[in-house]
PDB file of N, CA and C in Angstrom:
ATOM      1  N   UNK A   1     -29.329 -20.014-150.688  1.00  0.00           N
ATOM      2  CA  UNK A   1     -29.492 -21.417-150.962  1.00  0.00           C
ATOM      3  C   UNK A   1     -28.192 -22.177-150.716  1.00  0.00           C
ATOM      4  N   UNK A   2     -26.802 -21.774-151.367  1.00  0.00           N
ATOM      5  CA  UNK A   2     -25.765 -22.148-151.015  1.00  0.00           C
ATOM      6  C   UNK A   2     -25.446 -22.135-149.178  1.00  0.00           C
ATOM      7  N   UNK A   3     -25.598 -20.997-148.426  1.00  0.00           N
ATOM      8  CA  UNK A   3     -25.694 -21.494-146.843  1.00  0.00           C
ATOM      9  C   UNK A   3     -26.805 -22.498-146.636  1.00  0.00           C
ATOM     10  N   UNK A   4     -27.786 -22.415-146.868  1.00  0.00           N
ATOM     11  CA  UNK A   4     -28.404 -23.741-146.433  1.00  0.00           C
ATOM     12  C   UNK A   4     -27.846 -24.862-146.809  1.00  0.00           C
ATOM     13  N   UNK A   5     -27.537 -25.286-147.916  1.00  0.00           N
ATOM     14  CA  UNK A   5     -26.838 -26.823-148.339  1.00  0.00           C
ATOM     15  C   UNK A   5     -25.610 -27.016-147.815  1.00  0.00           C
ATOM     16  N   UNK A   6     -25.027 -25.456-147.438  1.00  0.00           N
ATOM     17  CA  UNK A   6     -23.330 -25.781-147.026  1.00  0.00           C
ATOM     18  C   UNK A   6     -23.652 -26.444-145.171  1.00  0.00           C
ATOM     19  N   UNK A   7     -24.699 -25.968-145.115  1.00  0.00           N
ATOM     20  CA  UNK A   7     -25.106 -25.917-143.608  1.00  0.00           C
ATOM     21  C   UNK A   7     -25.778 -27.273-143.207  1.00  0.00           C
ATOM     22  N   UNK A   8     -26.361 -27.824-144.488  1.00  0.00           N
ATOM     23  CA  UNK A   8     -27.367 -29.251-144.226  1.00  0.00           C
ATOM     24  C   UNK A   8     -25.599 -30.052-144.047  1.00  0.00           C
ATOM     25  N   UNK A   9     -24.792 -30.150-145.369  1.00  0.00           N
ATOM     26  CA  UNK A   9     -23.695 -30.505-145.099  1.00  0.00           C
ATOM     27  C   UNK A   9     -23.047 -30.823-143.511  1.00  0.00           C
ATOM     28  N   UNK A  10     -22.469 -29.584-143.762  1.00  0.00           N
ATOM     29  CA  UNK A  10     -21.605 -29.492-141.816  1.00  0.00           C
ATOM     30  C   UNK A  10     -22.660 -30.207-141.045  1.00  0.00           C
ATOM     31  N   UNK A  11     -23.862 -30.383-140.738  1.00  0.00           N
ATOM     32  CA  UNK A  11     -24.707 -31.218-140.221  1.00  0.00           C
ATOM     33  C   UNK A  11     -24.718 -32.502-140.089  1.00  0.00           C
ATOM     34  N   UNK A  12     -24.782 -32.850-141.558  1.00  0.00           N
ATOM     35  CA  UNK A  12     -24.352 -34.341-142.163  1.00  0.00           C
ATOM     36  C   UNK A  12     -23.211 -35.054-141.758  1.00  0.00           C
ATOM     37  N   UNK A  13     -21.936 -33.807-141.440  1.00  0.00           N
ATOM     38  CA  UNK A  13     -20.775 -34.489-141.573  1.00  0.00           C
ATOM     39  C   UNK A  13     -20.542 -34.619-139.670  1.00  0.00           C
ATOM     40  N   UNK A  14     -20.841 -33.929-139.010  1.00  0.00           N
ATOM     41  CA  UNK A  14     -21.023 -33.910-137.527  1.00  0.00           C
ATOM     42  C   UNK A  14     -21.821 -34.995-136.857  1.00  0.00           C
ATOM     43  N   UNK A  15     -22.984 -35.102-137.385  1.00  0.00           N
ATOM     44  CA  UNK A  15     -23.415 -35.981-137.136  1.00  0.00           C
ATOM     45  C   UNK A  15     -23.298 -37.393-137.408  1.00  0.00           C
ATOM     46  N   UNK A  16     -22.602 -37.467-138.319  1.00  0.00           N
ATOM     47  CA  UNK A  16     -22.014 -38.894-138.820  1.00  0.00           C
ATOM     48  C   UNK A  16     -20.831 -39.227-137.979  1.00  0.00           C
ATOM     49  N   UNK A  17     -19.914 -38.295-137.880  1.00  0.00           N
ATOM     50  CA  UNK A  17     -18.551 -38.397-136.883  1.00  0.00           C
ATOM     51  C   UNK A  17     -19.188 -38.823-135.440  1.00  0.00           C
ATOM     52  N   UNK A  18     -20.517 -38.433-135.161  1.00  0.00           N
ATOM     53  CA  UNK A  18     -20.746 -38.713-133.725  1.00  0.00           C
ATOM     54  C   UNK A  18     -21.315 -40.275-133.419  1.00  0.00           C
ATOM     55  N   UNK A  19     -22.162 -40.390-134.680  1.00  0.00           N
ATOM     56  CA  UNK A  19     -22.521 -41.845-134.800  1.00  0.00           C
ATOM     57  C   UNK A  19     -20.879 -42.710-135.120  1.00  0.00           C
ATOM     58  N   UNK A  20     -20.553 -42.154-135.838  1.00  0.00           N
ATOM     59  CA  UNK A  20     -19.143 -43.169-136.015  1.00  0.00           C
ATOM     60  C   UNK A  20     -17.928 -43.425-134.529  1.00  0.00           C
ATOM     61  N   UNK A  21     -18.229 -42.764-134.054  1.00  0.00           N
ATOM     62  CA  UNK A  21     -17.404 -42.263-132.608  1.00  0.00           C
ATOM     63  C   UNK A  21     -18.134 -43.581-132.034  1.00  0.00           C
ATOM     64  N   UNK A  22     -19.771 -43.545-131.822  1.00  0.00           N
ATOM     65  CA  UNK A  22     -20.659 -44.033-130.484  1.00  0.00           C
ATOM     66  C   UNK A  22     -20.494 -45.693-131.184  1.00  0.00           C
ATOM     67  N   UNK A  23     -20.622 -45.923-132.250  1.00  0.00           N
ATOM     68  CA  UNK A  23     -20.166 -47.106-132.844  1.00  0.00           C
ATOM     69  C   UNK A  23     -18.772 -47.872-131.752  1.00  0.00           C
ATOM     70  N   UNK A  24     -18.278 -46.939-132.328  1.00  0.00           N
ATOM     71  CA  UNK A  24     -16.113 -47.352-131.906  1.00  0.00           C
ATOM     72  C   UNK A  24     -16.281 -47.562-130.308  1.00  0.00           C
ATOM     73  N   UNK A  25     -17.426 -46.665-129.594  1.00  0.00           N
ATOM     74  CA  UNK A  25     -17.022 -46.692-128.514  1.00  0.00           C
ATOM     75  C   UNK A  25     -17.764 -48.003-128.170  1.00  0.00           C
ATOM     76  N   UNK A  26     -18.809 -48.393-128.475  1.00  0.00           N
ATOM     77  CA  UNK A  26     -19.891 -49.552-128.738  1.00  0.00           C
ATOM     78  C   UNK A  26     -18.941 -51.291-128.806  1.00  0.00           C
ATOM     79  N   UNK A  27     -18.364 -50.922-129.904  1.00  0.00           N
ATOM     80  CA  UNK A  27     -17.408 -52.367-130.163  1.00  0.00           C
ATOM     81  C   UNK A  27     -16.357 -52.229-129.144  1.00  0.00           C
ATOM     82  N   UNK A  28     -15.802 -51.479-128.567  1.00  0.00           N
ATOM     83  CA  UNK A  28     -14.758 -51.244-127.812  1.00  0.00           C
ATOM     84  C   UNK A  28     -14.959 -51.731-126.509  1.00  0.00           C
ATOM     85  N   UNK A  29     -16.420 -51.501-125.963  1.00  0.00           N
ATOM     86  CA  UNK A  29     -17.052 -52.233-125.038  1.00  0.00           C
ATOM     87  C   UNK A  29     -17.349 -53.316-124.702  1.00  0.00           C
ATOM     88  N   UNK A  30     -17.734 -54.072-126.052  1.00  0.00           N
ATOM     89  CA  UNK A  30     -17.882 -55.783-126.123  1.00  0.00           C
ATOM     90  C   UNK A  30     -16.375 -55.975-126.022  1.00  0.00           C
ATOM     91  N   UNK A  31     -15.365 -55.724-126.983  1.00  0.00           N
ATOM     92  CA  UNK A  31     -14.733 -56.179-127.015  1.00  0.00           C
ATOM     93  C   UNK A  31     -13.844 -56.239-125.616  1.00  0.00           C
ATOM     94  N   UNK A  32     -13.461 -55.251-124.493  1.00  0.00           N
ATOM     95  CA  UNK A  32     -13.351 -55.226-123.536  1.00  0.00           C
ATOM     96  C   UNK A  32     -14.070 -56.476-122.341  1.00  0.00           C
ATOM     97  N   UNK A  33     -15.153 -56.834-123.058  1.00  0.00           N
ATOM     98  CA  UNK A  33     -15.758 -58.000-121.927  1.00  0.00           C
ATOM     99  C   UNK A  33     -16.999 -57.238-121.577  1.00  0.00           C
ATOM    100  N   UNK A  34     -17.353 -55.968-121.735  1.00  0.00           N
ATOM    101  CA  UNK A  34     -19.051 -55.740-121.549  1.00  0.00           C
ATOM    102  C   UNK A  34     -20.061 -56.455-122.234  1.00  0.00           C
ATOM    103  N   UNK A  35     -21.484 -56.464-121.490  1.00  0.00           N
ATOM    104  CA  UNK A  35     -22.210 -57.388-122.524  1.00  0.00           C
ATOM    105  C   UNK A  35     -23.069 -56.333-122.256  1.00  0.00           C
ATOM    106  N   UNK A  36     -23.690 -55.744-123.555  1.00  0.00           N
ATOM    107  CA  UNK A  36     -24.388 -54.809-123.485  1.00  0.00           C
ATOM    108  C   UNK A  36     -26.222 -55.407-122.969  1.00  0.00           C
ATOM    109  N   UNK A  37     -26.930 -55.029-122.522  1.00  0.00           N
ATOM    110  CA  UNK A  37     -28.219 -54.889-122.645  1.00  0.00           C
ATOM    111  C   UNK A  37     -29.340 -54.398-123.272  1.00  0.00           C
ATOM    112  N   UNK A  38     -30.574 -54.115-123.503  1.00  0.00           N
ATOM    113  CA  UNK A  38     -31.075 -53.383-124.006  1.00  0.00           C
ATOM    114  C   UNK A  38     -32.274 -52.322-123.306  1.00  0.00           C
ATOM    115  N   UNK A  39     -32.347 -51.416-122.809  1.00  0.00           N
ATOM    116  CA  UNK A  39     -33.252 -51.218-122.640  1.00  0.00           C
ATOM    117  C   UNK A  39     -34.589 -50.433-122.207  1.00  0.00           C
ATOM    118  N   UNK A  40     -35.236 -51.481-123.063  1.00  0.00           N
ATOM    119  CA  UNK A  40     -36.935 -51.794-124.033  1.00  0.00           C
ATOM    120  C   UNK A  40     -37.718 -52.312-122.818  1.00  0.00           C
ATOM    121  N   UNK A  41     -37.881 -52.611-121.781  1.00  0.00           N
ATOM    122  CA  UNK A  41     -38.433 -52.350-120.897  1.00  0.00           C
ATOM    123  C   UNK A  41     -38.783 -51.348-119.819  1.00  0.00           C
ATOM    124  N   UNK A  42     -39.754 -51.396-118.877  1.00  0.00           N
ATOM    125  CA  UNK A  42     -39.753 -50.127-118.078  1.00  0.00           C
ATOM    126  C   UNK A  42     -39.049 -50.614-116.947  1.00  0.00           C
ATOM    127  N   UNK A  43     -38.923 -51.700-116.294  1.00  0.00           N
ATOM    128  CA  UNK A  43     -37.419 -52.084-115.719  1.00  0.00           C
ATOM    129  C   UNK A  43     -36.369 -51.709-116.215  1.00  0.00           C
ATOM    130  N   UNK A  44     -35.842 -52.269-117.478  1.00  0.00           N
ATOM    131  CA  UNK A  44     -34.663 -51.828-117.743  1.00  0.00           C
ATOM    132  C   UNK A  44     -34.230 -50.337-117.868  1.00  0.00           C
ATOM    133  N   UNK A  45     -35.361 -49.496-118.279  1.00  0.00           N
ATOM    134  CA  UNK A  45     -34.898 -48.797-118.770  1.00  0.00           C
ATOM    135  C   UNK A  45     -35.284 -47.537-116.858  1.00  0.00           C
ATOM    136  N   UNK A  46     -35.653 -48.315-116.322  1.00  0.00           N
ATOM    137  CA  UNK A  46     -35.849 -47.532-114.738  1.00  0.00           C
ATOM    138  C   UNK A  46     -34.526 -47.685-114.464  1.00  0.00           C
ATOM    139  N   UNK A  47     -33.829 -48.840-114.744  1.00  0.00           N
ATOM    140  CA  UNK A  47     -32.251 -49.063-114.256  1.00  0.00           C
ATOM    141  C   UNK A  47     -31.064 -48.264-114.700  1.00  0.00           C
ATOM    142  N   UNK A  48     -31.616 -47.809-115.898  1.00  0.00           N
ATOM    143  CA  UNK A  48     -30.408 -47.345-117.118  1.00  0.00           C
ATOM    144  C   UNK A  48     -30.695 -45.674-115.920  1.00  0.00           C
ATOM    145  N   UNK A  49     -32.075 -45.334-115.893  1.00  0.00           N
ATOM    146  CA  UNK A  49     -32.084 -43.379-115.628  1.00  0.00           C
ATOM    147  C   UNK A  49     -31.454 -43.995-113.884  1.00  0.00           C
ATOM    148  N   UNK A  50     -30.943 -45.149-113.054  1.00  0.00           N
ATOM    149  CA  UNK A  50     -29.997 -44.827-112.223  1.00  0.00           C
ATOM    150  C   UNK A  50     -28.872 -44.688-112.589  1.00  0.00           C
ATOM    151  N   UNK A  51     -28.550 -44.684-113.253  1.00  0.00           N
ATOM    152  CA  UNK A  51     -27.197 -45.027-113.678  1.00  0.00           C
ATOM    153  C   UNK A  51     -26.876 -43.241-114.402  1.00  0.00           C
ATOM    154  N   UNK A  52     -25.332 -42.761-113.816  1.00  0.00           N
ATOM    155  CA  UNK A  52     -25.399 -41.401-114.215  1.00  0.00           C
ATOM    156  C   UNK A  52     -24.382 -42.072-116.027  1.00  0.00           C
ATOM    157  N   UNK A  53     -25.007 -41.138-116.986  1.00  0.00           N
ATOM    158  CA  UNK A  53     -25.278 -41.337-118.271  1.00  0.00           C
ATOM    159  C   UNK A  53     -23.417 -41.270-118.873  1.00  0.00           C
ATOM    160  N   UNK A  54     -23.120 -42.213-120.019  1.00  0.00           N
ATOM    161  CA  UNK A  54     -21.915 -42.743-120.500  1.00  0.00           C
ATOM    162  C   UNK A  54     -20.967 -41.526-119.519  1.00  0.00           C
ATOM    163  N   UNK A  55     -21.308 -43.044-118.193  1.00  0.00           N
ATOM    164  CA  UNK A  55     -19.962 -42.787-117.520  1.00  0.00           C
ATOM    165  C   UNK A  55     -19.905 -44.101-116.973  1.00  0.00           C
ATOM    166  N   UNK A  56     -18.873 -44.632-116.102  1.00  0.00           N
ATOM    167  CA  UNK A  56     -18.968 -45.944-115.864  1.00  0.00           C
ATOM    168  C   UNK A  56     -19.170 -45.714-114.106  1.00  0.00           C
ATOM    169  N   UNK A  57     -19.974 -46.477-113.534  1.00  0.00           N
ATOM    170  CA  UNK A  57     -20.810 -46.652-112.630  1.00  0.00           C
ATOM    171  C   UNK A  57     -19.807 -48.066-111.942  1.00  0.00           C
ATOM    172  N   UNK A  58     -19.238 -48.183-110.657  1.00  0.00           N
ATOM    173  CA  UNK A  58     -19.106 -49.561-109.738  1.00  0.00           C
ATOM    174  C   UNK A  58     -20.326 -49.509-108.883  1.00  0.00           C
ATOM    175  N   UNK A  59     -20.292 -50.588-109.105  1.00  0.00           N
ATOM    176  CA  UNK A  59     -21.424 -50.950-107.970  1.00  0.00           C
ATOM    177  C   UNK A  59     -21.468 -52.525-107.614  1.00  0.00           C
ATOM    178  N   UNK A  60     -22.059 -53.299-106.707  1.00  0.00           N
ATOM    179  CA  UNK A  60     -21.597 -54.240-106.051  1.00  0.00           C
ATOM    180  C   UNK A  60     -23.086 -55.058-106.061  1.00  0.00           C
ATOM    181  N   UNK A  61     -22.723 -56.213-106.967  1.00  0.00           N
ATOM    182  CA  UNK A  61     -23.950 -57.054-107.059  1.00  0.00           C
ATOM    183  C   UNK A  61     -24.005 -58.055-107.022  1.00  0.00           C
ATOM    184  N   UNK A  62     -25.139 -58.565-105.862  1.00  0.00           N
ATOM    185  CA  UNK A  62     -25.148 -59.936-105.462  1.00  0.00           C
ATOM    186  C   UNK A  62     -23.737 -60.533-104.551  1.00  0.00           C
ATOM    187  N   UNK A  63     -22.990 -59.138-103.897  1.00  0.00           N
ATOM    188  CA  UNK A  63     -21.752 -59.628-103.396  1.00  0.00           C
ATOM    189  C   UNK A  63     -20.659 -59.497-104.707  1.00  0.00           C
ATOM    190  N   UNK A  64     -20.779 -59.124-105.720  1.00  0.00           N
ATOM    191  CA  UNK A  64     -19.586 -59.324-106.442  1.00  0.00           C
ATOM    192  C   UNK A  64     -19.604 -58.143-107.182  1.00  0.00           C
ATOM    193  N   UNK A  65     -18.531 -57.290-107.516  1.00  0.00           N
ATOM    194  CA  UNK A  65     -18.468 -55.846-108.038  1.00  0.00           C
ATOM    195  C   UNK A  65     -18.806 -55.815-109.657  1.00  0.00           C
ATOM    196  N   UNK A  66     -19.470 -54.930-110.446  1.00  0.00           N
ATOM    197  CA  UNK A  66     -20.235 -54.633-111.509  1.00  0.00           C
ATOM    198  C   UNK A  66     -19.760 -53.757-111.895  1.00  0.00           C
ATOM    199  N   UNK A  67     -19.056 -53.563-112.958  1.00  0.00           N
ATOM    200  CA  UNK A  67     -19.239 -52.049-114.188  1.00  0.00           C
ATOM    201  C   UNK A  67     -20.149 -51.866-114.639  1.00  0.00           C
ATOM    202  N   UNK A  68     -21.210 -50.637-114.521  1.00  0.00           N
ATOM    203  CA  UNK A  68     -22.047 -50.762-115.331  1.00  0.00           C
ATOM    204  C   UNK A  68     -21.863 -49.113-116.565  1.00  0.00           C
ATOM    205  N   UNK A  69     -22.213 -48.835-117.944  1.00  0.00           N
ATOM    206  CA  UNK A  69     -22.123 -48.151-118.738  1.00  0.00           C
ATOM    207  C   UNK A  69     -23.573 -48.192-119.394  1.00  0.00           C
ATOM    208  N   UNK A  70     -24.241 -46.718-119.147  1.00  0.00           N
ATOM    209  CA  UNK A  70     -25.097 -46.478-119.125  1.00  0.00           C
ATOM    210  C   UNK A  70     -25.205 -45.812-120.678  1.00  0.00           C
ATOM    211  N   UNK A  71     -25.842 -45.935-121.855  1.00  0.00           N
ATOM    212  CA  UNK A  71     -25.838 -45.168-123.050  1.00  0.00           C
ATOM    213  C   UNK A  71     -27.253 -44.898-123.503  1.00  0.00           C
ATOM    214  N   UNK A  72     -27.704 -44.422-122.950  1.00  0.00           N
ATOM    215  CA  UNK A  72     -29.030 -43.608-123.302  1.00  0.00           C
ATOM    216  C   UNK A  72     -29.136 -43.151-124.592  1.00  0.00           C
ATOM    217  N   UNK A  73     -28.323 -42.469-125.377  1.00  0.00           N
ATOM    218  CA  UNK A  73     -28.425 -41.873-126.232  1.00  0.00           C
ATOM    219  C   UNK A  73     -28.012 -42.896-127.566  1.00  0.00           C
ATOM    220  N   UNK A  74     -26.831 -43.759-127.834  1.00  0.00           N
ATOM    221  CA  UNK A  74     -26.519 -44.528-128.696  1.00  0.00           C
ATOM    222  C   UNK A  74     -27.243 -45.416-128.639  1.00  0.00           C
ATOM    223  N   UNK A  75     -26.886 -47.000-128.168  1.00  0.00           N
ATOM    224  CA  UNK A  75     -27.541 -48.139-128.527  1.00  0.00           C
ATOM    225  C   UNK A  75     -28.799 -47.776-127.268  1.00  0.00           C
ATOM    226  N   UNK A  76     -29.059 -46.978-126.320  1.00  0.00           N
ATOM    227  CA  UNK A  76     -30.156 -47.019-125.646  1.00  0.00           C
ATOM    228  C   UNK A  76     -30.333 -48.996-125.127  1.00  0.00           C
ATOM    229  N   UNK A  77     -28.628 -48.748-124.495  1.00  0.00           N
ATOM    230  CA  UNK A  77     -28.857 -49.845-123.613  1.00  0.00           C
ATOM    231  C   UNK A  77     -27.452 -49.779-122.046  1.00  0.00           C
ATOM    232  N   UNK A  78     -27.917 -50.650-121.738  1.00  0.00           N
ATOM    233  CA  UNK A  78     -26.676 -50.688-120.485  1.00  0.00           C
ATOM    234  C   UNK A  78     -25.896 -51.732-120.374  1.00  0.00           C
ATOM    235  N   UNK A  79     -24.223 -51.380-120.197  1.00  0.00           N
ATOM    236  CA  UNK A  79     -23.268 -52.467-120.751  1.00  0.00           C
ATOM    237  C   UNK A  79     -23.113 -52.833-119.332  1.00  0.00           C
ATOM    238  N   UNK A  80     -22.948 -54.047-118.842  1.00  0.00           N
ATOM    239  CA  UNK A  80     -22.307 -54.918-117.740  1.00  0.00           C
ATOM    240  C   UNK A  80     -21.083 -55.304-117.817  1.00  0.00           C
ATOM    241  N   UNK A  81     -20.176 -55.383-117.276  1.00  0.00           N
ATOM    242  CA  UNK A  81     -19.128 -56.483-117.274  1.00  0.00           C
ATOM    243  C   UNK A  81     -18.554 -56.298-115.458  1.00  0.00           C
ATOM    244  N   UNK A  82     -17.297 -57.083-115.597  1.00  0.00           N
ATOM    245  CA  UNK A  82     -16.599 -57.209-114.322  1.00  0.00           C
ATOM    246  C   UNK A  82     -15.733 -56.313-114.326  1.00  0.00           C
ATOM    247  N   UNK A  83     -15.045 -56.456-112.901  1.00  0.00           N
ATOM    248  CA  UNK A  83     -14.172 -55.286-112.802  1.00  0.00           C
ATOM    249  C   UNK A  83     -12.782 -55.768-114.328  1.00  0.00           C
ATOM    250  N   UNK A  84     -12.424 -56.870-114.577  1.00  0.00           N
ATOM    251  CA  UNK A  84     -11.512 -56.801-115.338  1.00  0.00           C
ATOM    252  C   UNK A  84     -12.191 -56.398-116.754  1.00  0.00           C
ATOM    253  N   UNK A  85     -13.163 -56.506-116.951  1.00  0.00           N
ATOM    254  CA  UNK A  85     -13.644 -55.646-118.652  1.00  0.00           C
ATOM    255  C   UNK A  85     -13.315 -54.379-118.182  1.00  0.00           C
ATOM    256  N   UNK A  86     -13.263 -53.652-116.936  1.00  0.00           N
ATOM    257  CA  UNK A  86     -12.687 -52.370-116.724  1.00  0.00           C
ATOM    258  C   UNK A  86     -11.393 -52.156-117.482  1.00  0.00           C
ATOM    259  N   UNK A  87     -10.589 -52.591-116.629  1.00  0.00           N
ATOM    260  CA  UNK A  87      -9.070 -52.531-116.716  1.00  0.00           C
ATOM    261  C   UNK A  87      -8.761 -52.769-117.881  1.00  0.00           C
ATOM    262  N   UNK A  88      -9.825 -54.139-118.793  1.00  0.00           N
ATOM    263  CA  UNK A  88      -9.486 -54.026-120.320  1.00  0.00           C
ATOM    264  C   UNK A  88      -9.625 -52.896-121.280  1.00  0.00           C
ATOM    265  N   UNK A  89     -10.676 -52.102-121.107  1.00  0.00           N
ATOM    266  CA  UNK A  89     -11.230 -50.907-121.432  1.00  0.00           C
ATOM    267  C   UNK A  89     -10.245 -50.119-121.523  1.00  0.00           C
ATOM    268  N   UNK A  90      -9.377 -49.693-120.256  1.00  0.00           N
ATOM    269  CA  UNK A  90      -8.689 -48.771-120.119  1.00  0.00           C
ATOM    270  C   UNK A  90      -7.369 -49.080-120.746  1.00  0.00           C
ATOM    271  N   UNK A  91      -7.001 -50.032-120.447  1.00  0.00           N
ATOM    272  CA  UNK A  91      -6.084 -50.747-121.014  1.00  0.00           C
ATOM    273  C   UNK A  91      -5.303 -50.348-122.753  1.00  0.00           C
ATOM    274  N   UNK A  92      -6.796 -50.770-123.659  1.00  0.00           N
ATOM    275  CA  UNK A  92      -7.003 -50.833-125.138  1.00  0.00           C
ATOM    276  C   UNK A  92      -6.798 -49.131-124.924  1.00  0.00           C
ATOM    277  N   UNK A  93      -7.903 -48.443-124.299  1.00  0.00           N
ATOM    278  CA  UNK A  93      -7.816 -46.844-124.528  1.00  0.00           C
ATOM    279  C   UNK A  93      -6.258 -46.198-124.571  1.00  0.00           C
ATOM    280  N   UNK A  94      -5.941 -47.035-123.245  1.00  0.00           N
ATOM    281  CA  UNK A  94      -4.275 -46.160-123.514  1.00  0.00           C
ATOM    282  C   UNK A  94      -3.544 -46.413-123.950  1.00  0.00           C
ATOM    283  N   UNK A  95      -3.359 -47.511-125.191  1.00  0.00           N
ATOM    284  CA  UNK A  95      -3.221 -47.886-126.340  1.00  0.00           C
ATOM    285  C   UNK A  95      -3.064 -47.012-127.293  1.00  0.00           C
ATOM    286  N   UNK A  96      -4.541 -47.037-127.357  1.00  0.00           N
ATOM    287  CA  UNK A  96      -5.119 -45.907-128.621  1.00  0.00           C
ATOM    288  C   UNK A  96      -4.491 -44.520-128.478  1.00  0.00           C
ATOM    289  N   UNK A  97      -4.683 -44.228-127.353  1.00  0.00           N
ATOM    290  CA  UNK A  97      -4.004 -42.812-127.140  1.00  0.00           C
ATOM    291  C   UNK A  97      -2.885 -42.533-127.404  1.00  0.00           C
ATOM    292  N   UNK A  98      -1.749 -43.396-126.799  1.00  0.00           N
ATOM    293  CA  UNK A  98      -0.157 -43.578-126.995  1.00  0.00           C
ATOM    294  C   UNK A  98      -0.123 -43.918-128.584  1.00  0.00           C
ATOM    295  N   UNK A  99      -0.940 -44.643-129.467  1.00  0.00           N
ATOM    296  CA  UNK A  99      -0.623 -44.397-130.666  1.00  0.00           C
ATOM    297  C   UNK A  99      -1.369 -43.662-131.740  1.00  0.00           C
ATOM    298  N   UNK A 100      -2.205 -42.766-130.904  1.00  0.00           N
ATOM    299  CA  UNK A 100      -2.694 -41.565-132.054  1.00  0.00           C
ATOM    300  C   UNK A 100      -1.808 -40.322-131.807  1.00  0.00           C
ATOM    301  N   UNK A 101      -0.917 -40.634-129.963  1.00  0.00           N
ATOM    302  CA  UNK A 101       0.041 -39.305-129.841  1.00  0.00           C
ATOM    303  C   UNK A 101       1.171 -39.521-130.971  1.00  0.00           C
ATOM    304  N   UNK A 102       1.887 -40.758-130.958  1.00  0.00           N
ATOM    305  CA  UNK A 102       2.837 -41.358-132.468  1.00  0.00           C
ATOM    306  C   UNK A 102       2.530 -40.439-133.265  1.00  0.00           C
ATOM    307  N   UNK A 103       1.935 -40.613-133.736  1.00  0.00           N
ATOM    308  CA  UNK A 103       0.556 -40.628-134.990  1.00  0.00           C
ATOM    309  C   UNK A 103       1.410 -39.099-134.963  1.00  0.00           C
ATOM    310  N   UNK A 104       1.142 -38.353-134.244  1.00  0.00           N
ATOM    311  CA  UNK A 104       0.456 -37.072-134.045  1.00  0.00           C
ATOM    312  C   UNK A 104       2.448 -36.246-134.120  1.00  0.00           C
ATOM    313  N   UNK A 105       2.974 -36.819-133.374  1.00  0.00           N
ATOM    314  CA  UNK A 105       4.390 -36.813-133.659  1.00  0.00           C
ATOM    315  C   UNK A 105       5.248 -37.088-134.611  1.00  0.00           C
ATOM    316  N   UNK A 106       4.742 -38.257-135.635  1.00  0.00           N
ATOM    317  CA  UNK A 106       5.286 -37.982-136.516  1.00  0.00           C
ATOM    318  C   UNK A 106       4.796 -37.858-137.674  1.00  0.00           C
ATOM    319  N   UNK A 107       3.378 -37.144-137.580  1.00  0.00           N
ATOM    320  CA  UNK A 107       2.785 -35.968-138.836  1.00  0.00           C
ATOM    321  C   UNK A 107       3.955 -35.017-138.445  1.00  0.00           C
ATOM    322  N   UNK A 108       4.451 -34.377-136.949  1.00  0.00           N
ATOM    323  CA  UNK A 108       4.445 -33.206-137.094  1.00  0.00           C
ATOM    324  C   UNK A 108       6.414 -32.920-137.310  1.00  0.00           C
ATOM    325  N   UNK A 109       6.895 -33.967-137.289  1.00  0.00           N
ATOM    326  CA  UNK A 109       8.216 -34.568-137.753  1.00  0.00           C
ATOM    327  C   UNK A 109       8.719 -34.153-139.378  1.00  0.00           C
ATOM    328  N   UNK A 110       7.796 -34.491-139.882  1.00  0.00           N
ATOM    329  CA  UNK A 110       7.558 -34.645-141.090  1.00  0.00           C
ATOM    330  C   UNK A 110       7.345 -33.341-141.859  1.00  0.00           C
ATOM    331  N   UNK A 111       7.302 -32.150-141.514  1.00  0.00           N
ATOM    332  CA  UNK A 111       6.842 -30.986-141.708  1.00  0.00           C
ATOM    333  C   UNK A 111       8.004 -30.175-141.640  1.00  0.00           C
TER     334      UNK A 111
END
């Protein structure tokens, strides 16, 4: 009985980290300049299975270049923006990175 509850647990807690992750990555997207979509149609959602799955897709529309971010699995929609919501994206990310390496340097400073 104790492995099962320790086990529903580790479940609980994995799966929450993954929703909390797809969240971060979610706001990180608007905030970058994507505008997400939804989709709840059989158009939209014919558009989303071209699109190869949370990765970012260029493609060239109407004459003018498109990011597109395909999330099937989280909000089960597809984010748009321009090439500069790209560069913002990446931008903020290597941000984050350079200060979770900090982070990570001086936990290990500290020891």
């Amino acid at each position: 009985m104790r492995l099962v509850r320790a086990s529903a647990l580790c479940a609980m807690v994995v799966l929450g980290g993954c929703a909390w992750a797809a969240r971060q990555k979610d706001e990180l997207l608007v905030d970058s300049g994507f505008t997400p979509v939804r989709s709840d149609t059989p158009g939209s959602a014919a558009s989303m299975g071209s699109l190869p799955p949370q990765e970012f897709a260029h493609r060239v529309v109407n004459g003018m270049p498109v990011v597109f971010y395909a999330d099937p699995v989280g909000c089960h929609c597809v984010y748009s923006g321009p090439e500069a919501a790209y560069e913002t994206y990446k931008q903020i990310r290597a941000n984050q990175l350079a200060a979770f390496t900090q982070s990570l340097s001086v936990r290990g400073s500290l020891r």
